[in-house]
Protein backbone atom coordinates (compact mmCIF):
# COMPACT_ATOMS: atom_id res chain seq x y z
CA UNK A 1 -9.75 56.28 -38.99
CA UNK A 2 -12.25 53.68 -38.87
CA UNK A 3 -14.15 55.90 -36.04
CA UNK A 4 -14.14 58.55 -37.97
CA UNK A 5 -15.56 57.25 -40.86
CA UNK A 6 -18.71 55.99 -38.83
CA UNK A 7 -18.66 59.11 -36.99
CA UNK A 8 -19.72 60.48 -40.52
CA UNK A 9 -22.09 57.86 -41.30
CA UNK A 10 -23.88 57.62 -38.27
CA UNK A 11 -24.38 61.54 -38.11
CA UNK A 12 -24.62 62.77 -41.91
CA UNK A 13 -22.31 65.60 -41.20
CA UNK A 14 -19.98 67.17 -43.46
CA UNK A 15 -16.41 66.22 -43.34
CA UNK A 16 -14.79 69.54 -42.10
CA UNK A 17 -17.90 69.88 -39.45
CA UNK A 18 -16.40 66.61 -38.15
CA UNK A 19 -13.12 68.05 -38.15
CA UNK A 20 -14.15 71.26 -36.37
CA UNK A 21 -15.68 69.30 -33.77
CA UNK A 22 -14.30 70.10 -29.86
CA UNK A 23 -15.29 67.98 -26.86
CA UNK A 24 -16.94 71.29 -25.66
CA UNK A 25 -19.86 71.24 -28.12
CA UNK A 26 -20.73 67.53 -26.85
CA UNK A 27 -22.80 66.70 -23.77
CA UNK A 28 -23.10 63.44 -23.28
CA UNK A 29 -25.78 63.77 -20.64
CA UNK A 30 -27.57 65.41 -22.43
CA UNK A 31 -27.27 63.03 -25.28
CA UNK A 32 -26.75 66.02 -27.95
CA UNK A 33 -24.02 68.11 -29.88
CA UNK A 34 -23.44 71.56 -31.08
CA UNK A 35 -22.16 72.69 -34.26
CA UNK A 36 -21.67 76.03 -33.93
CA UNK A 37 -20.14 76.50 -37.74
CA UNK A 38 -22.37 75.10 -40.22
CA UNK A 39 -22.90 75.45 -43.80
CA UNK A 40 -25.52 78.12 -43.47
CA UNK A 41 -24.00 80.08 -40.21
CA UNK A 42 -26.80 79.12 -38.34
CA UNK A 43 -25.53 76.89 -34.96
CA UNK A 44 -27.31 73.10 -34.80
CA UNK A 45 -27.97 70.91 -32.12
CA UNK A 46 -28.51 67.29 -32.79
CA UNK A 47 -29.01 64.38 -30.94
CA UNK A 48 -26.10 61.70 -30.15
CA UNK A 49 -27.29 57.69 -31.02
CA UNK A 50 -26.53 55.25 -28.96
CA UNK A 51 -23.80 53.90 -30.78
CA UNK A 52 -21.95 57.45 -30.95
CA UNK A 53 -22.49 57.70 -27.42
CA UNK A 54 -20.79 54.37 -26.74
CA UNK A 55 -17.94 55.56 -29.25
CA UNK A 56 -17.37 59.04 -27.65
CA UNK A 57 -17.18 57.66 -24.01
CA UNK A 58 -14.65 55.37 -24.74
CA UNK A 59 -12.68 57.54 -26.94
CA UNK A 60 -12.97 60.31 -24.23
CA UNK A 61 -10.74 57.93 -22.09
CA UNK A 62 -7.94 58.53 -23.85
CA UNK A 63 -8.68 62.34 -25.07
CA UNK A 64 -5.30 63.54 -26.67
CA UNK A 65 -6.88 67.25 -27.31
CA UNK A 66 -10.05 69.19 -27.01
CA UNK A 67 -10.85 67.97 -30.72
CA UNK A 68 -12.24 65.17 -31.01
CA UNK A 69 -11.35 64.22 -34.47
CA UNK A 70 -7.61 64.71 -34.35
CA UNK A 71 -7.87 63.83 -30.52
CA UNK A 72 -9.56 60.84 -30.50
CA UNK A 73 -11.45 59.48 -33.72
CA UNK A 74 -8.52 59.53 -36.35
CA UNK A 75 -5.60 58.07 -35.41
């Protein structure tokens, strides 16, 4: 939960964005994520910080699903 929570903070997106998130709309090399179903129906790429970086790699190890949130941030 804790990861998920700073997931939020460190990316000002909404809640169910979060939740909607898959492991296909991040490229880590890259450094940048896609949200494909935003607010306004337009799709949004952002970058990834270096502390979400270092969050989604190691999370990634242990990938439960292809979403990240109930995969991998929230547990």
């Amino acid at each position: 939960m804790a990861d998920y929570l700073l997931f939020l903070l460190f990316t000002g997106l909404r809640r169910q964005e979060v939740a909607a998130l898959k492991w296909s709309a991040i490229d880590l090399n890259d450094l940048s994520f896609t949200l494909k179903d935003t607010k306004n129906r337009e799709p949004l790429t952002l970058p990834l910080t270096d502390f979400i970086v270092q969050l989604l790699e190691s999370r990634k190890v242990v990938k439960y699903s292809e979403s990240v949130v109930s995969g991998n941030l929230v547990e």
